[in-house]
PDB file of N, CA and C in Angstrom:
ATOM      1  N   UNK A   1       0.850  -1.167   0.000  1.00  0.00           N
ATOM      2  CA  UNK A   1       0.000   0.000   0.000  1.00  0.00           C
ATOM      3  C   UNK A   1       0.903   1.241   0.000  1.00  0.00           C
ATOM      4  N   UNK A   2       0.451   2.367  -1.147  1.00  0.00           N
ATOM      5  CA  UNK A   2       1.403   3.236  -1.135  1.00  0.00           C
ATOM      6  C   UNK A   2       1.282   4.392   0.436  1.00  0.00           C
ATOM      7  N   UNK A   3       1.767   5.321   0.033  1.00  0.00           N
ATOM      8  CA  UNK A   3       1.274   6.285   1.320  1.00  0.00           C
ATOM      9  C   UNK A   3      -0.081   6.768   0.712  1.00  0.00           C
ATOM     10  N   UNK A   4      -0.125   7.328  -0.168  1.00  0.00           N
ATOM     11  CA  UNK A   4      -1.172   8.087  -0.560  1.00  0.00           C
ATOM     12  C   UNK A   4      -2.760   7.276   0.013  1.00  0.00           C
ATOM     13  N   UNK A   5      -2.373   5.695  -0.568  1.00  0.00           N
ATOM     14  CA  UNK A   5      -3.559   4.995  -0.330  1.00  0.00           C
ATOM     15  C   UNK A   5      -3.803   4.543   1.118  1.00  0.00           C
ATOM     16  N   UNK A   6      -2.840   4.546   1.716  1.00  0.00           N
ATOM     17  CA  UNK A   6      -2.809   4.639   3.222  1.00  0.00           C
ATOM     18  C   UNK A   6      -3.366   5.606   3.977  1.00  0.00           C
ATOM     19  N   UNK A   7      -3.339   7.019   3.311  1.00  0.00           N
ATOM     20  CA  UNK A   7      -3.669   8.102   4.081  1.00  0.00           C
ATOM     21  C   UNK A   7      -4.816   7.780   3.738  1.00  0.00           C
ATOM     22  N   UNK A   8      -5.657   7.983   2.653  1.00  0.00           N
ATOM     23  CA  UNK A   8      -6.910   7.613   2.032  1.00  0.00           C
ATOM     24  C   UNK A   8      -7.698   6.891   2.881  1.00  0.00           C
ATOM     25  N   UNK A   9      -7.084   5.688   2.676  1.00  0.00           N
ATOM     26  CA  UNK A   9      -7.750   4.503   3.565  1.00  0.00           C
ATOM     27  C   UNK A   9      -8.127   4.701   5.189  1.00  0.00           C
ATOM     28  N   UNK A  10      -7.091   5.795   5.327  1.00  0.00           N
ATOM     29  CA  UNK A  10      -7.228   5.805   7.292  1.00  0.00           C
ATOM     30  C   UNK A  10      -8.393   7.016   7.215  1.00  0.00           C
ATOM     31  N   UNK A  11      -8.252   8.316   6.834  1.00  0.00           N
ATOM     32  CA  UNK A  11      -9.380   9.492   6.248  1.00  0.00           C
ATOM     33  C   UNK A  11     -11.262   8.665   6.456  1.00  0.00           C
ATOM     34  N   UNK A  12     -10.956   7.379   5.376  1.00  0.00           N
ATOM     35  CA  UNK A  12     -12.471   7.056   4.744  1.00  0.00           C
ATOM     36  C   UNK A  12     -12.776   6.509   6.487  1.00  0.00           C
ATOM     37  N   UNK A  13     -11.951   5.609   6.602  1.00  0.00           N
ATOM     38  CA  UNK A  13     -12.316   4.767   8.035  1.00  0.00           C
ATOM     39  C   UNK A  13     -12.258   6.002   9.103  1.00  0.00           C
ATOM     40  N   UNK A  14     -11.890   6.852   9.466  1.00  0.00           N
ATOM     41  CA  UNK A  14     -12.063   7.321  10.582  1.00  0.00           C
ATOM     42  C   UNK A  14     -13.435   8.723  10.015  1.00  0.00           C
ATOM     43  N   UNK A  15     -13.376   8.709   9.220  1.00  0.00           N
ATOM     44  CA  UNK A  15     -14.633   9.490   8.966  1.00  0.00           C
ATOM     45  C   UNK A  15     -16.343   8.426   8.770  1.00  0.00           C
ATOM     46  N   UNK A  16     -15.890   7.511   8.631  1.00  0.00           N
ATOM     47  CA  UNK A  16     -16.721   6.615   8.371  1.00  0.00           C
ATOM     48  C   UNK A  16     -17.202   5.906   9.808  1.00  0.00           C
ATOM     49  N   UNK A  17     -15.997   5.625  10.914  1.00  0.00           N
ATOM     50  CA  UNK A  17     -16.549   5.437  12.374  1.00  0.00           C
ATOM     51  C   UNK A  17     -18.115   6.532  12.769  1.00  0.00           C
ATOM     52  N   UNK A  18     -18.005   7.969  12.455  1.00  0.00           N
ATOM     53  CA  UNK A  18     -18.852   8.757  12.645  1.00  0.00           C
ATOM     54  C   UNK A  18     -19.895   8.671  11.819  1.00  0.00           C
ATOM     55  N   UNK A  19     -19.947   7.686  10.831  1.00  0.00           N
ATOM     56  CA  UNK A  19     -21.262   7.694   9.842  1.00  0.00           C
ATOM     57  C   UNK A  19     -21.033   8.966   9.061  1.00  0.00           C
ATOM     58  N   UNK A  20     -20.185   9.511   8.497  1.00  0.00           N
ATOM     59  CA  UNK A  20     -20.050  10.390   7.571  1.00  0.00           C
ATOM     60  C   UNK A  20     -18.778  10.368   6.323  1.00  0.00           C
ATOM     61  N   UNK A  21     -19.736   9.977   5.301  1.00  0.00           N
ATOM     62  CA  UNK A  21     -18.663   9.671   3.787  1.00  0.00           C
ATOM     63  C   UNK A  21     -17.989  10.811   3.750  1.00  0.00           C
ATOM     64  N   UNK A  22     -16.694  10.776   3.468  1.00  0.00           N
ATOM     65  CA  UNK A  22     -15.669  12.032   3.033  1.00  0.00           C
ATOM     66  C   UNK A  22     -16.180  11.984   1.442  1.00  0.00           C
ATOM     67  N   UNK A  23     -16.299  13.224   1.210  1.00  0.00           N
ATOM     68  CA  UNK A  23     -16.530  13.911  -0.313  1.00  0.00           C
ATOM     69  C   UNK A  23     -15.310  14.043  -0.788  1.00  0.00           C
ATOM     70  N   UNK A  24     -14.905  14.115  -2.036  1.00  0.00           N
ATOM     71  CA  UNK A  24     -14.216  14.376  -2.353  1.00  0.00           C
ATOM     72  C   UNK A  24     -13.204  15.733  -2.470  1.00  0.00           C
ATOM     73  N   UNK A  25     -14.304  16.676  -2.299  1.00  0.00           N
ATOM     74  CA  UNK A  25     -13.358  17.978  -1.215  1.00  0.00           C
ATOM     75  C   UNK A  25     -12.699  17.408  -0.248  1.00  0.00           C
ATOM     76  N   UNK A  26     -13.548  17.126   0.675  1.00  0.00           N
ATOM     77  CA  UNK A  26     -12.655  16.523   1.963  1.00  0.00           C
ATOM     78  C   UNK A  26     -11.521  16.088   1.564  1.00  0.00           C
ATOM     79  N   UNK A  27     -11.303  15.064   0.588  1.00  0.00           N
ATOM     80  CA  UNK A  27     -10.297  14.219   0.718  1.00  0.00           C
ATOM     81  C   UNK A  27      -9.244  14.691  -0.391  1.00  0.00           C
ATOM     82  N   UNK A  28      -9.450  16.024  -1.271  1.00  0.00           N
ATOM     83  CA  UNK A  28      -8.616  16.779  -1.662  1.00  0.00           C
ATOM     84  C   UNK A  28      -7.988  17.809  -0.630  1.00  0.00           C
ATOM     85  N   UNK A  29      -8.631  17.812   0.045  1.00  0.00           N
ATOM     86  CA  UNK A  29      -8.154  19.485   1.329  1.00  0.00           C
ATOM     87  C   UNK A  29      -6.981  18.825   2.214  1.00  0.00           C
ATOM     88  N   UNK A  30      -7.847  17.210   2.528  1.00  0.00           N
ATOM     89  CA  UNK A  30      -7.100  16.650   3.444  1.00  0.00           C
ATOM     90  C   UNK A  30      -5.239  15.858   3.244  1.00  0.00           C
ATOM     91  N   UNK A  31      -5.485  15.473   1.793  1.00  0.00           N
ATOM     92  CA  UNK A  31      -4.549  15.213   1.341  1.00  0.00           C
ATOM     93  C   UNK A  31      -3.948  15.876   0.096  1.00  0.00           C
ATOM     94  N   UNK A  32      -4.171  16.597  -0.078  1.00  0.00           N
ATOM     95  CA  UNK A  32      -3.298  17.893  -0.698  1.00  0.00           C
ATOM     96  C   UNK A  32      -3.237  17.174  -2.250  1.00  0.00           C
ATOM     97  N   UNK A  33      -3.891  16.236  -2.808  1.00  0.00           N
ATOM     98  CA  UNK A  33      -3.701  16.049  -3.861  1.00  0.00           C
ATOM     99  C   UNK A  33      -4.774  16.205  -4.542  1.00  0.00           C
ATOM    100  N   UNK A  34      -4.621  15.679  -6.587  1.00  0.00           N
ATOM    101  CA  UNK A  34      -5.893  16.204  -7.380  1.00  0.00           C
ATOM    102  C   UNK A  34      -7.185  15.161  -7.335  1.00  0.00           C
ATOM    103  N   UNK A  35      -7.426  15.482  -7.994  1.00  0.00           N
ATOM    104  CA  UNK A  35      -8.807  14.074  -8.148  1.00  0.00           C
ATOM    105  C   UNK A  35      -8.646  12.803  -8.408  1.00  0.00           C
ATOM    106  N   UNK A  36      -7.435  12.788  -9.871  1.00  0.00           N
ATOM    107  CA  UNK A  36      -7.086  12.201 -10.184  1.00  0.00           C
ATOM    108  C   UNK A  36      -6.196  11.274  -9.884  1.00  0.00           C
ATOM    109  N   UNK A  37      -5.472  11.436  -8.887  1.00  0.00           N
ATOM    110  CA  UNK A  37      -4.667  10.630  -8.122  1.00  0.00           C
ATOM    111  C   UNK A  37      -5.455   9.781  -6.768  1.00  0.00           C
ATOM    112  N   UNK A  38      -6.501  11.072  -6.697  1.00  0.00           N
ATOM    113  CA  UNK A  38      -6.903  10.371  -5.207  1.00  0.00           C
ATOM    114  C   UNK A  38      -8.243   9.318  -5.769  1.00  0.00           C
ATOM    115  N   UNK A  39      -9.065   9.158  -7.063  1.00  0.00           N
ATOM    116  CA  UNK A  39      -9.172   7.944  -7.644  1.00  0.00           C
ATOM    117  C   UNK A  39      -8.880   6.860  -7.779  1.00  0.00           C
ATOM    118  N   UNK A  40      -7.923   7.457  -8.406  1.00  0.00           N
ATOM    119  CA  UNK A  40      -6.453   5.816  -8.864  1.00  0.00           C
ATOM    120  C   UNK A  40      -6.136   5.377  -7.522  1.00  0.00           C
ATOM    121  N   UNK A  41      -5.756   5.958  -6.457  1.00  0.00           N
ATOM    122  CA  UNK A  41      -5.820   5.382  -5.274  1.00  0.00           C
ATOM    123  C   UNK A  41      -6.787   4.348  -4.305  1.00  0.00           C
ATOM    124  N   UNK A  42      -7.623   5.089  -4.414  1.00  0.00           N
ATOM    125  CA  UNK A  42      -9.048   4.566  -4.437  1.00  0.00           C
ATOM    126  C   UNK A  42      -9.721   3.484  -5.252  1.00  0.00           C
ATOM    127  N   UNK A  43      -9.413   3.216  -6.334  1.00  0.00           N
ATOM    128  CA  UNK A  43      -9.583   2.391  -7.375  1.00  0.00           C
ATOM    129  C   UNK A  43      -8.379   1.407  -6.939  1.00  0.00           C
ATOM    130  N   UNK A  44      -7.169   1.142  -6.502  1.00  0.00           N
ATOM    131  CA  UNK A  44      -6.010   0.495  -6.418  1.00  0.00           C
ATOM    132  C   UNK A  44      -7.095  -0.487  -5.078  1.00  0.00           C
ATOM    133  N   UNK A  45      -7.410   0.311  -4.141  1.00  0.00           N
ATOM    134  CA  UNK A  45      -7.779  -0.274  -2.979  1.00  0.00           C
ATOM    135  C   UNK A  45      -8.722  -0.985  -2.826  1.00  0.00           C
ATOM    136  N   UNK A  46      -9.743  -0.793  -3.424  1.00  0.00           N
ATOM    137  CA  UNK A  46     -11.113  -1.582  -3.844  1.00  0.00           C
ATOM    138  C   UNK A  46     -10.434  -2.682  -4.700  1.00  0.00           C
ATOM    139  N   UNK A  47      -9.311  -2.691  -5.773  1.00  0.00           N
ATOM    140  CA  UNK A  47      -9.507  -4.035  -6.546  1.00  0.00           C
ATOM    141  C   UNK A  47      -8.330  -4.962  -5.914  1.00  0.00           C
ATOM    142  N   UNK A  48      -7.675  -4.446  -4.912  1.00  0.00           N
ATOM    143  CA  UNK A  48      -7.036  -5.197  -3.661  1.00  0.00           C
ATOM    144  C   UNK A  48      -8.257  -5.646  -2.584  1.00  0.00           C
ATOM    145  N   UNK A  49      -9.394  -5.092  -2.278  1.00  0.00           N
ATOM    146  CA  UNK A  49     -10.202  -5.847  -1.396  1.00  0.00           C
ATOM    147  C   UNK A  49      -9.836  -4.916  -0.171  1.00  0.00           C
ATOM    148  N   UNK A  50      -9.160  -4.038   0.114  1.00  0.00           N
ATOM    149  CA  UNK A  50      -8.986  -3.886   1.117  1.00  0.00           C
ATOM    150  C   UNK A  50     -10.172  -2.545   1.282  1.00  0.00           C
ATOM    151  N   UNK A  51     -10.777  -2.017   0.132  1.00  0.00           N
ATOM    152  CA  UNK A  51     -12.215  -1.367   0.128  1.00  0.00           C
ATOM    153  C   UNK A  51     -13.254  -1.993  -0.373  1.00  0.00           C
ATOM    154  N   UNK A  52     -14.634  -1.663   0.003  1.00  0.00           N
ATOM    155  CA  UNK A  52     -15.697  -1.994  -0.380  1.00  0.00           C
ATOM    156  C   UNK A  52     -16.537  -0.857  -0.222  1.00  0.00           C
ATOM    157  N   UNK A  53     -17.363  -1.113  -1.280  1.00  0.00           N
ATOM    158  CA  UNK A  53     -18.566  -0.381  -0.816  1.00  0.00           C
ATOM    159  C   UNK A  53     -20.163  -1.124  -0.429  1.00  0.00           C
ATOM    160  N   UNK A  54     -20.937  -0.532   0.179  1.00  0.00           N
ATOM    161  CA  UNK A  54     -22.357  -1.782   0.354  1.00  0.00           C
ATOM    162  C   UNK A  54     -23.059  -0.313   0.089  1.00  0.00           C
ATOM    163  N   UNK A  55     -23.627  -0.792  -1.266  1.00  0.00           N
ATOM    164  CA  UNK A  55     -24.704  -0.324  -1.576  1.00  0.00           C
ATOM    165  C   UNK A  55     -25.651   0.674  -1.206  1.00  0.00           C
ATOM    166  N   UNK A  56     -26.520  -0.682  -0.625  1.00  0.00           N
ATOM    167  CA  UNK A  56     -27.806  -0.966   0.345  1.00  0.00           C
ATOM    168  C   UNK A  56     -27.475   0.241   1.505  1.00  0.00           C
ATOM    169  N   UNK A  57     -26.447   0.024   2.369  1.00  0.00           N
ATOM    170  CA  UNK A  57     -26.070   1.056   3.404  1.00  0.00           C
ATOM    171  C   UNK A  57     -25.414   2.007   3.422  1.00  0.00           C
ATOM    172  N   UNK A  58     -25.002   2.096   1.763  1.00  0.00           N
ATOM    173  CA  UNK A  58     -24.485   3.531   1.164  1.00  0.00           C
ATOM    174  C   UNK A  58     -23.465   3.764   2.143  1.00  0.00           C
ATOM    175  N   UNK A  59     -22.353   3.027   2.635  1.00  0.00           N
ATOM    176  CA  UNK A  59     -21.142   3.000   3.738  1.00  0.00           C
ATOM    177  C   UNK A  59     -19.889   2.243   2.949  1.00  0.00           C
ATOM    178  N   UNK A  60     -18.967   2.491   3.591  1.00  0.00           N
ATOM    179  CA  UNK A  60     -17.352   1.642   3.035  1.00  0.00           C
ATOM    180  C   UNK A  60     -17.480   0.745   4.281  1.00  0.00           C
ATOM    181  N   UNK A  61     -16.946  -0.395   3.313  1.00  0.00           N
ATOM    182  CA  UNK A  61     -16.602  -1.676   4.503  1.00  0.00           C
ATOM    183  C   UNK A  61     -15.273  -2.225   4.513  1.00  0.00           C
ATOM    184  N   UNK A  62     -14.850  -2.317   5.129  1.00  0.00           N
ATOM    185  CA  UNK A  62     -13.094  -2.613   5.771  1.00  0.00           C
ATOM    186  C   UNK A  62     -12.300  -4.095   5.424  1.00  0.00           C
ATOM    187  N   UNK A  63     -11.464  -4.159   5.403  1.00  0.00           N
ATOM    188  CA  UNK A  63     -10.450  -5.359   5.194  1.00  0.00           C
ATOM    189  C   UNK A  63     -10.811  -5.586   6.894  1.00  0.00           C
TER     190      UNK A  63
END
């Protein structure tokens, strides 16, 4: 896991303990990068398994 997707990953989960999805502002402000990177990151992590999404409960679910 790079850093980027690390920071990512810790951001979604600790915003996600509170029941609140980080937007993608959020997670540009928070990690200082473009869209486009913080995607591909995001996209890296989901097809590793170590993200999910559920639907139904419109929430991220964890490794």
């Amino acid at each position: 896991m790079t850093d980027l997707e690390r920071k990512i990953y810790r951001i979604i989960y600790n915003m996600s303990r509170f029941r609140n999805n980080p937007t993608m502002e959020n997670l540009k402000r928070k990690t200082g990068k473009d869209e486009a990177s913080i995607r591909k990151a995001v996209k890296n992590l989901i097809s590793r398994k170590e993200l999910t999404w559920d639907k139904e409960k419109r929430e991220w679910r964890f490794k």
